[in-house]
PDB file of N, CA and C in Angstrom:
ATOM      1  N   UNK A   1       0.618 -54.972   1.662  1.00  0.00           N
ATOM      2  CA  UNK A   1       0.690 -53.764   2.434  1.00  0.00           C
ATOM      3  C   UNK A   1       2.113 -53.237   2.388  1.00  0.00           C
ATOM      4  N   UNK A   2       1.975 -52.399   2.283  1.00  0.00           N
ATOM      5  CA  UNK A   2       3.601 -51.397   2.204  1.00  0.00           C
ATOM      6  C   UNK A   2       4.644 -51.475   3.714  1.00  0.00           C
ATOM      7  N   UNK A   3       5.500 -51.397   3.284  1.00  0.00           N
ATOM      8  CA  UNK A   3       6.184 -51.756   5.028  1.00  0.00           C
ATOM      9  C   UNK A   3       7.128 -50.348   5.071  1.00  0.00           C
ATOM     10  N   UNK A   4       7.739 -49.664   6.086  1.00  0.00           N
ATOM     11  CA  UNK A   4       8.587 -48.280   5.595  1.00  0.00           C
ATOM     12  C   UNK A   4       9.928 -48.811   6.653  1.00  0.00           C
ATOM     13  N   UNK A   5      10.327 -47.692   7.147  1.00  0.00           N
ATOM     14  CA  UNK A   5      11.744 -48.494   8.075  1.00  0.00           C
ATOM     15  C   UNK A   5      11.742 -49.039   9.093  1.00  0.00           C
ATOM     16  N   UNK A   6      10.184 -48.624   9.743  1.00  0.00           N
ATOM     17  CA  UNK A   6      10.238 -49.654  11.415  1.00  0.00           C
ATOM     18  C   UNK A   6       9.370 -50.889  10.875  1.00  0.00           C
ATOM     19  N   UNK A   7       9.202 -50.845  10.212  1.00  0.00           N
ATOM     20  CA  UNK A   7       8.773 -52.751   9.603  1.00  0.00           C
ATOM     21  C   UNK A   7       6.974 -52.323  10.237  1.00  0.00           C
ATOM     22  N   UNK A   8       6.671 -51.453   9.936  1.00  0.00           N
ATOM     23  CA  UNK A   8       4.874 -51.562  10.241  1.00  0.00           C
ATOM     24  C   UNK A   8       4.589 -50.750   9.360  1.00  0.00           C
ATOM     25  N   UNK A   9       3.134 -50.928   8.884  1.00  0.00           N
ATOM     26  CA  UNK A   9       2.271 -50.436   7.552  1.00  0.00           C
ATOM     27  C   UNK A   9       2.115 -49.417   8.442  1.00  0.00           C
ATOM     28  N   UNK A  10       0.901 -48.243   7.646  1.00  0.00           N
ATOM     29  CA  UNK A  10       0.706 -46.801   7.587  1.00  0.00           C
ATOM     30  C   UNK A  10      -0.812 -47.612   7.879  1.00  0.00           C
ATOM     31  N   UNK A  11      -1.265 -47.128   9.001  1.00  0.00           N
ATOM     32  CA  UNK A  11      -3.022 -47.049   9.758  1.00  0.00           C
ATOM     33  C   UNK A  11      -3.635 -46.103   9.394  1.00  0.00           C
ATOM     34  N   UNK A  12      -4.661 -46.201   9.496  1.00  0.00           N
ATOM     35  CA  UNK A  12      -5.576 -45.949   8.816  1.00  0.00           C
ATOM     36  C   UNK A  12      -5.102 -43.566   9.009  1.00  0.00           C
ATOM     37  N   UNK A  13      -5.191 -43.507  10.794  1.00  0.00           N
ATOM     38  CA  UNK A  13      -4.752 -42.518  11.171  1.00  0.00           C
ATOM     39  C   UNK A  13      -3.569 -42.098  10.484  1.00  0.00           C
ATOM     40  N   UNK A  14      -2.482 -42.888  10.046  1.00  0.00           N
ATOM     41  CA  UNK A  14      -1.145 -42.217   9.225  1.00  0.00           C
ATOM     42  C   UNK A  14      -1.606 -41.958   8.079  1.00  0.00           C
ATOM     43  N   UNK A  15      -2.840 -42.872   7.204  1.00  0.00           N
ATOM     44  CA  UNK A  15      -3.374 -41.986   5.826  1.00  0.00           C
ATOM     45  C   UNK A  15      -4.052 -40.506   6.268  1.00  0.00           C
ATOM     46  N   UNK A  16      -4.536 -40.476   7.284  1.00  0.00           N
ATOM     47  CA  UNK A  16      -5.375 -39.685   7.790  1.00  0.00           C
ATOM     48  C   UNK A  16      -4.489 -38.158   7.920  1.00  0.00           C
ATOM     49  N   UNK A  17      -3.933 -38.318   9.041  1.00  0.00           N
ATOM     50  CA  UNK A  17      -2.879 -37.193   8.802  1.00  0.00           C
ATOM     51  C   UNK A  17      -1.929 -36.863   7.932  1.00  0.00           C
ATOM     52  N   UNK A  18      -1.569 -37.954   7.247  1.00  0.00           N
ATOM     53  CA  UNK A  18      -0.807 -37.320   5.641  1.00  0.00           C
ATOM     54  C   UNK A  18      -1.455 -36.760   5.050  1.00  0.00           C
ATOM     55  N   UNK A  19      -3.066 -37.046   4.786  1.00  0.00           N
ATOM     56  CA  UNK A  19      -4.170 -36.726   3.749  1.00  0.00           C
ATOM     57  C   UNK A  19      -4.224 -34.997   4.422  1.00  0.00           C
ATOM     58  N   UNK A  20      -4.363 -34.548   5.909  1.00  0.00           N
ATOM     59  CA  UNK A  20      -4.464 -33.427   6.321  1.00  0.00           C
ATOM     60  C   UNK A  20      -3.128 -32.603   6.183  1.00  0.00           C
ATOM     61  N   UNK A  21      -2.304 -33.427   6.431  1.00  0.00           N
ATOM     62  CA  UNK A  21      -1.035 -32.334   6.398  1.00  0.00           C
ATOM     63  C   UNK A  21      -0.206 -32.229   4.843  1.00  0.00           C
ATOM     64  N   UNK A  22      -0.766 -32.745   3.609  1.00  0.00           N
ATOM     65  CA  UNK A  22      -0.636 -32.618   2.402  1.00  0.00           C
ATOM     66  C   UNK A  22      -1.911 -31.390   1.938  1.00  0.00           C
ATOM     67  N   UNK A  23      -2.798 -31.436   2.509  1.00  0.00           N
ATOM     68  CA  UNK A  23      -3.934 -30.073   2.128  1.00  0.00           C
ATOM     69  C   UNK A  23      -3.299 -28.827   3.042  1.00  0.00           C
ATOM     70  N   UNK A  24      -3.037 -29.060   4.102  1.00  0.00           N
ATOM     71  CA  UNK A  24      -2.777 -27.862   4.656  1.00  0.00           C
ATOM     72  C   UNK A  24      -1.096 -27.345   4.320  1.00  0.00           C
ATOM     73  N   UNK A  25      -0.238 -28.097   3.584  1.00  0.00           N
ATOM     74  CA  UNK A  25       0.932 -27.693   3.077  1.00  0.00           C
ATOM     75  C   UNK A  25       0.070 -26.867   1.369  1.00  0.00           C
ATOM     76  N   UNK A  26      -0.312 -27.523   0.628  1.00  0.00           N
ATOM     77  CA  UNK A  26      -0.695 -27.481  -0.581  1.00  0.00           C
ATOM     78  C   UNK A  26      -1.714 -25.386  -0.143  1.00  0.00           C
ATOM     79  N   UNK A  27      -2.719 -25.832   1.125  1.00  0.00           N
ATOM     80  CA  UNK A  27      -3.442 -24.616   1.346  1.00  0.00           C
ATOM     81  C   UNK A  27      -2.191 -23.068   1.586  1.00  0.00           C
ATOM     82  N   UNK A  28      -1.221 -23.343   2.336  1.00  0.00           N
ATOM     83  CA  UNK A  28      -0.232 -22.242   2.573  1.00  0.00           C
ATOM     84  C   UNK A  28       0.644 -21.661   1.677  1.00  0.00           C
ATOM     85  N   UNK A  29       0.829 -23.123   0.905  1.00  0.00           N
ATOM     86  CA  UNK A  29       1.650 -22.105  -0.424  1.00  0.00           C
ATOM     87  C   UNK A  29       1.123 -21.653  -1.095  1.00  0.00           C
ATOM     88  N   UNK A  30      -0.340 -21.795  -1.754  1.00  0.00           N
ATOM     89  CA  UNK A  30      -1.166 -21.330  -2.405  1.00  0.00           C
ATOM     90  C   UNK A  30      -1.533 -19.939  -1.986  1.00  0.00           C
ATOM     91  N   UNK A  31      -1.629 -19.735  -0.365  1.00  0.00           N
ATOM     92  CA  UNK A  31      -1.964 -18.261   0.323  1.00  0.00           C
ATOM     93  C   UNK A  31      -0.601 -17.461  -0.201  1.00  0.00           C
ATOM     94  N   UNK A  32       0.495 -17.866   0.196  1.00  0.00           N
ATOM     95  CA  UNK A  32       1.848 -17.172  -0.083  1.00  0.00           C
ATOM     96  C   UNK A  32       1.840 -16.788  -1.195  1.00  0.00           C
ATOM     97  N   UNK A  33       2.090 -17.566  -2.247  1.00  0.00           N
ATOM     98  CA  UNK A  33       1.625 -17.740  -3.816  1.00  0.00           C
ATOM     99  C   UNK A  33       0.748 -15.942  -4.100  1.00  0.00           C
ATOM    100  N   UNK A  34      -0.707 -16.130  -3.762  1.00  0.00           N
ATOM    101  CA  UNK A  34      -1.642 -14.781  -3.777  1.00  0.00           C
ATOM    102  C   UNK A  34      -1.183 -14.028  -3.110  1.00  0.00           C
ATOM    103  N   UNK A  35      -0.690 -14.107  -1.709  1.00  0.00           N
ATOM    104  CA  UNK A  35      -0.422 -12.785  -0.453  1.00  0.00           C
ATOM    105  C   UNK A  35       1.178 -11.839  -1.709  1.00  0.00           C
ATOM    106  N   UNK A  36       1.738 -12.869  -2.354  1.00  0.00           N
ATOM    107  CA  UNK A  36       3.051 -12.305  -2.926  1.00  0.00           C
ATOM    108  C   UNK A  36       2.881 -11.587  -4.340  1.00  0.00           C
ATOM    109  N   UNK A  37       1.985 -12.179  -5.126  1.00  0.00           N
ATOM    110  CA  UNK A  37       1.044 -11.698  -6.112  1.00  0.00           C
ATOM    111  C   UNK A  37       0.578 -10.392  -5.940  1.00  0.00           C
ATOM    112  N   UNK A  38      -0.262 -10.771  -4.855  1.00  0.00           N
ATOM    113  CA  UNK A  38      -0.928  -9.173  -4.572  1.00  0.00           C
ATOM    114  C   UNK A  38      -0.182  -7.735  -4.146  1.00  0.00           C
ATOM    115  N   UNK A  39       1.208  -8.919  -3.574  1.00  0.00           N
ATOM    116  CA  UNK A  39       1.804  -7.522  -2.777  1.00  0.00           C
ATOM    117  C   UNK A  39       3.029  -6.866  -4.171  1.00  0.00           C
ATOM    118  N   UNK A  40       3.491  -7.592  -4.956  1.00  0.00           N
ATOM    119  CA  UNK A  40       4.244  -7.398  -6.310  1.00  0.00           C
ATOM    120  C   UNK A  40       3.343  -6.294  -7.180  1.00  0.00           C
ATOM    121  N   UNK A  41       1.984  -6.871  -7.674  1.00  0.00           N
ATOM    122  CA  UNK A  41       1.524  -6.066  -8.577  1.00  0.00           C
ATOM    123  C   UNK A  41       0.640  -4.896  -8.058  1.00  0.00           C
ATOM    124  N   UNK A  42       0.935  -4.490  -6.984  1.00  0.00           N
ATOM    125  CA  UNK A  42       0.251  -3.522  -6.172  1.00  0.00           C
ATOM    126  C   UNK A  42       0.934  -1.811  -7.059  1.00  0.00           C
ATOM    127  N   UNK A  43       0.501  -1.207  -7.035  1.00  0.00           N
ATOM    128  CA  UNK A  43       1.164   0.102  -7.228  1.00  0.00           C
ATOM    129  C   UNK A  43       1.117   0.769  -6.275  1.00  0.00           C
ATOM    130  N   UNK A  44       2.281   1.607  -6.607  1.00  0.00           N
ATOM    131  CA  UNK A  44       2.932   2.338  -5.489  1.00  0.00           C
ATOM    132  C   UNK A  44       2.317   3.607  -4.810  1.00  0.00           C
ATOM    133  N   UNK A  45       2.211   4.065  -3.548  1.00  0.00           N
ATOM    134  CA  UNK A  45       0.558   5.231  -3.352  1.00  0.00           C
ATOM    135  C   UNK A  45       1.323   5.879  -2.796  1.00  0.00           C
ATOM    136  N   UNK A  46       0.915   7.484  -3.531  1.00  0.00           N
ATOM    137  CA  UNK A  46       1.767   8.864  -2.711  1.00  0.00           C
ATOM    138  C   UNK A  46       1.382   8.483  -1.112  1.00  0.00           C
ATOM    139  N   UNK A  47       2.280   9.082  -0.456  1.00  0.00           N
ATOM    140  CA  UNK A  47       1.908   9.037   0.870  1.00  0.00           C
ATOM    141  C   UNK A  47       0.761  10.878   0.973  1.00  0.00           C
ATOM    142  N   UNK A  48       0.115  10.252   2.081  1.00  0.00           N
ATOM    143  CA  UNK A  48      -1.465  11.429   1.775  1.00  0.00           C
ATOM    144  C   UNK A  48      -0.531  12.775   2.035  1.00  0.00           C
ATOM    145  N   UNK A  49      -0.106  13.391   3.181  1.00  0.00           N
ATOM    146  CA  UNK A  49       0.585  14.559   3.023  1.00  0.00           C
ATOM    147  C   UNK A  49       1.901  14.694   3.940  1.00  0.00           C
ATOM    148  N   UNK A  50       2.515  12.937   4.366  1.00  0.00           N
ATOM    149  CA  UNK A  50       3.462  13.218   4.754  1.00  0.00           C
ATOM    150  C   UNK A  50       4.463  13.528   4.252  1.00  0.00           C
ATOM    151  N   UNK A  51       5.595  14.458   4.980  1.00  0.00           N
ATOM    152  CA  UNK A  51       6.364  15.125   3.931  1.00  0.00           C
ATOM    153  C   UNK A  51       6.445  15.906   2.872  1.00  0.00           C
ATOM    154  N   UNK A  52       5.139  16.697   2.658  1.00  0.00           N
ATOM    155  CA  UNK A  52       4.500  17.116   1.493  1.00  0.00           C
ATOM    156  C   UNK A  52       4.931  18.492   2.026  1.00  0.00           C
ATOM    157  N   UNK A  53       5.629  19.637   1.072  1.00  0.00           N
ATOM    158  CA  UNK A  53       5.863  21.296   1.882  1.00  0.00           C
ATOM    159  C   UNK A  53       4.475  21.538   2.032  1.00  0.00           C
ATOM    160  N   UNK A  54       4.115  22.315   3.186  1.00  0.00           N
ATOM    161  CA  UNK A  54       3.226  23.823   3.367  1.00  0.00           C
ATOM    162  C   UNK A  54       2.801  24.373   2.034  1.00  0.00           C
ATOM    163  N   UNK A  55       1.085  24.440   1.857  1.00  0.00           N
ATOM    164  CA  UNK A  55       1.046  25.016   0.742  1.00  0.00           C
ATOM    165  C   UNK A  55       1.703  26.348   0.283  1.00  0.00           C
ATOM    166  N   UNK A  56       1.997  27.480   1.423  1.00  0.00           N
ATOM    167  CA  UNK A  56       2.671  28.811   1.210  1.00  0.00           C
ATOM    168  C   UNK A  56       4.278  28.161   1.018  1.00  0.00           C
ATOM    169  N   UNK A  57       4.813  27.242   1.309  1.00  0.00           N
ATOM    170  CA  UNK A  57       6.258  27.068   0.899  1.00  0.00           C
ATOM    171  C   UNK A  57       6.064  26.944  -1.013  1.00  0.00           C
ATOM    172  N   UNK A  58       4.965  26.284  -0.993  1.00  0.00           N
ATOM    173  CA  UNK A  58       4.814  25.421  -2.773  1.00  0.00           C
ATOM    174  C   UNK A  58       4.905  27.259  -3.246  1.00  0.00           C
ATOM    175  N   UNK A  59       3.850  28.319  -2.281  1.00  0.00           N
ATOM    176  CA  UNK A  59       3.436  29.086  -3.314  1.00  0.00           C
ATOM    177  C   UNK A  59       4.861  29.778  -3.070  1.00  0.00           C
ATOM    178  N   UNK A  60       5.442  30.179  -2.422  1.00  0.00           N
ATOM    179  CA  UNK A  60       6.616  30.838  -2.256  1.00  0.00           C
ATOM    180  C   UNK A  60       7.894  30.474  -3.591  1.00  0.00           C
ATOM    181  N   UNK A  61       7.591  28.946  -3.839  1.00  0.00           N
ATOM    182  CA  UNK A  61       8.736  28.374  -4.385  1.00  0.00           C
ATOM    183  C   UNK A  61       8.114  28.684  -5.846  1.00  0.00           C
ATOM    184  N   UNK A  62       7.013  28.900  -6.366  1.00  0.00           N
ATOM    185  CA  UNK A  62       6.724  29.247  -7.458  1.00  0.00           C
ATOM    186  C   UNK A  62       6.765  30.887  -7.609  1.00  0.00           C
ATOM    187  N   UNK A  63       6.582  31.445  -7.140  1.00  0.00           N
ATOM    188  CA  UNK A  63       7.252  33.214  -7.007  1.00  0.00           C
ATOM    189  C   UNK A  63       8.598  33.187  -7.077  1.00  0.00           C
ATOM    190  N   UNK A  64       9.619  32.500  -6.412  1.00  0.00           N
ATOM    191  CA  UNK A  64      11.201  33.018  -6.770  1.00  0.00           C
ATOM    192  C   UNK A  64      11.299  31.742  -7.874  1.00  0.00           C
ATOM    193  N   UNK A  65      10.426  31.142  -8.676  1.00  0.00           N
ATOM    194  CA  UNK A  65      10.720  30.472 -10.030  1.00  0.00           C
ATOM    195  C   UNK A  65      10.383  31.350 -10.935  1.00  0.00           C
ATOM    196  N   UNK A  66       9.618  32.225 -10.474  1.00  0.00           N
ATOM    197  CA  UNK A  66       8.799  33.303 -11.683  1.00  0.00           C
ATOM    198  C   UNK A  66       7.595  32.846 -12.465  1.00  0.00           C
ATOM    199  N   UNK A  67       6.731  32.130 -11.979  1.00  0.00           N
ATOM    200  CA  UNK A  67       5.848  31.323 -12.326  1.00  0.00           C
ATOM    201  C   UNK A  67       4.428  31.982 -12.179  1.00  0.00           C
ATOM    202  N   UNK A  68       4.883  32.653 -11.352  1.00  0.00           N
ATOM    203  CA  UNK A  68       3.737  33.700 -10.650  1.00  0.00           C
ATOM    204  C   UNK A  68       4.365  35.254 -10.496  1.00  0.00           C
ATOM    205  N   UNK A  69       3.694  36.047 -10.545  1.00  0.00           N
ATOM    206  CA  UNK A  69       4.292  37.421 -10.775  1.00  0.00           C
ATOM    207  C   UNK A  69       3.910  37.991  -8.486  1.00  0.00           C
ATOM    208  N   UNK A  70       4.091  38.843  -8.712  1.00  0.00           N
ATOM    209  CA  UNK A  70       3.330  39.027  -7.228  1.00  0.00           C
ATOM    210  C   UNK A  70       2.453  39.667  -6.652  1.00  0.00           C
ATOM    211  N   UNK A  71       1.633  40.507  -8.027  1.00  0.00           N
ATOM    212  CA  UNK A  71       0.181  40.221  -7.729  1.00  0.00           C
ATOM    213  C   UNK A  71      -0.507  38.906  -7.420  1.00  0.00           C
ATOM    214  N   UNK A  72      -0.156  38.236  -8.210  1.00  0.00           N
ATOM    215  CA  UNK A  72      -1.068  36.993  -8.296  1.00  0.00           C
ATOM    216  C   UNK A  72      -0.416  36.123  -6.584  1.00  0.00           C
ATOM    217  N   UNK A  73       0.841  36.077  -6.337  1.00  0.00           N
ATOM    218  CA  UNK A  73       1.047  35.346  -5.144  1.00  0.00           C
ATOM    219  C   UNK A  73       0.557  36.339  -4.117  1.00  0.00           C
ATOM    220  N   UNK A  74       0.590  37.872  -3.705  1.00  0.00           N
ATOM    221  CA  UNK A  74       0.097  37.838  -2.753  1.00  0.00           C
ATOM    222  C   UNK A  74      -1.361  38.040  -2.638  1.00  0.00           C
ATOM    223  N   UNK A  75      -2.208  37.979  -4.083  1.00  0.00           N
ATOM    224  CA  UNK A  75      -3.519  36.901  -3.870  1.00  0.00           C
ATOM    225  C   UNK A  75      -3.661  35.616  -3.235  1.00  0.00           C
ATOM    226  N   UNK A  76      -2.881  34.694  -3.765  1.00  0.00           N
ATOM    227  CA  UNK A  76      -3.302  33.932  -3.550  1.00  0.00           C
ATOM    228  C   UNK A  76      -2.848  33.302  -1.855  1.00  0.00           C
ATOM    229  N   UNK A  77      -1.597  34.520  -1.573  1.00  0.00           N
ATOM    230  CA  UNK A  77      -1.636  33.787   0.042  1.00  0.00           C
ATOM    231  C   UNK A  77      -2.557  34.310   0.851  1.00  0.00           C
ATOM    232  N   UNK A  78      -2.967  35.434   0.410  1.00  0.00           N
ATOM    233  CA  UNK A  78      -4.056  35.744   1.580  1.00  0.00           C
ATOM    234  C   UNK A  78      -5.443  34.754   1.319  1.00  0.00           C
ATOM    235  N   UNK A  79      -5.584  33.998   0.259  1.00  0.00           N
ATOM    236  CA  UNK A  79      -6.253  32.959  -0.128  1.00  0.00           C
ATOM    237  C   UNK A  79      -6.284  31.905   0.927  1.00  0.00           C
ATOM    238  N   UNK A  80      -4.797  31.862   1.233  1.00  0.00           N
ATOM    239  CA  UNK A  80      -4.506  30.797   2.089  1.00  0.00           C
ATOM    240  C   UNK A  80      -4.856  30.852   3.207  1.00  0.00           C
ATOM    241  N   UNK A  81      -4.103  32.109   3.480  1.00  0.00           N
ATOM    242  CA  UNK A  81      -4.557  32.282   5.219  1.00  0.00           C
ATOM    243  C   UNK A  81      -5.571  32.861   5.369  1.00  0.00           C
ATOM    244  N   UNK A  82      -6.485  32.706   4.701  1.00  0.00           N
ATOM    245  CA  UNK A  82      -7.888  33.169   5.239  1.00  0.00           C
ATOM    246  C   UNK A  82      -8.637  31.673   5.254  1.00  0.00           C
ATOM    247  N   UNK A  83     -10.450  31.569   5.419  1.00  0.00           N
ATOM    248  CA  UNK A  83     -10.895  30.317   5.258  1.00  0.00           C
ATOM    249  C   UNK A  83     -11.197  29.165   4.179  1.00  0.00           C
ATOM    250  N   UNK A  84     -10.444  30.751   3.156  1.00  0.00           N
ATOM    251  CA  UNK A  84     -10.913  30.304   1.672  1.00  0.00           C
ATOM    252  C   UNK A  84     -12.451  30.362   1.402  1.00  0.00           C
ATOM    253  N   UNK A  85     -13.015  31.643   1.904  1.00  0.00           N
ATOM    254  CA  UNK A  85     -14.021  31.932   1.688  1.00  0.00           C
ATOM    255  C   UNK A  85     -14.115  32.617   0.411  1.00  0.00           C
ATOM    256  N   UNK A  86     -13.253  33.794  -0.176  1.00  0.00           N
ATOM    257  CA  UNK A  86     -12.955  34.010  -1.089  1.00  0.00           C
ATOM    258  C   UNK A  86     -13.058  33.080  -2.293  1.00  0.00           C
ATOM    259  N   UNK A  87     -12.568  32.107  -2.250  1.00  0.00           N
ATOM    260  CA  UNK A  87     -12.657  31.448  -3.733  1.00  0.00           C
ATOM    261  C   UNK A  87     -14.281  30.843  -3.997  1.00  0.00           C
ATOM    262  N   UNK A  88     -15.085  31.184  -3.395  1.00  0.00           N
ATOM    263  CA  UNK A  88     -16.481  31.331  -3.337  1.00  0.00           C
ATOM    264  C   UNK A  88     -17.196  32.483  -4.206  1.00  0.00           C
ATOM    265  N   UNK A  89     -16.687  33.356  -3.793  1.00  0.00           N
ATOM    266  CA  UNK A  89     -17.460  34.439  -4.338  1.00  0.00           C
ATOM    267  C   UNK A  89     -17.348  34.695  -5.439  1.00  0.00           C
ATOM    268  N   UNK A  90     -16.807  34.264  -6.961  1.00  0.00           N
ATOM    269  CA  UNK A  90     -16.708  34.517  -8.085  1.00  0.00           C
ATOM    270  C   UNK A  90     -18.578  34.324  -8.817  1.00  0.00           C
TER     271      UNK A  90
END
């Protein structure tokens, strides 16, 4: 029988709880291991519209780019501020 520093063997209970607290060390790093995995190869997600301009700022900022002439922008803001019932009726 094995003896350690207080001069007494390992009972049956000291295999017992080594045997549990070697699975439940072995079970946590394994979670960490996946939880760190998952959180690394995740890609990165627009946030939905925080911080995002006002659609009339976007359309504004494409009129003084010249992207839009201003027929077409002040179509399309009254587009906006209406229910957008308009883009229906074509």
């Amino acid at each position: 029988m094995m003896t350690y520093w207080n001069q007494h063997g390992m009972s049956g209970w000291d295999w017992f709880a080594m045997s549990i607290g070697s699975v439940l060390l072995w079970a946590l790093l394994v979670t960490i291991a996946v939880l760190l995995i998952r959180n690394l190869s995740r890609t990165p997600q627009r946030p939905h519209q925080v911080g995002s301009p006002p659609p009339e700022q976007v359309l504004a900022d494409r009129f003084a780019r010249g992207e839009i002439d201003e027929e077409e922008y002040r179509n399309r803001l009254a587009v906006l501020r209406t229910d957008g019932s308009r883009l229906t009726e074509h």
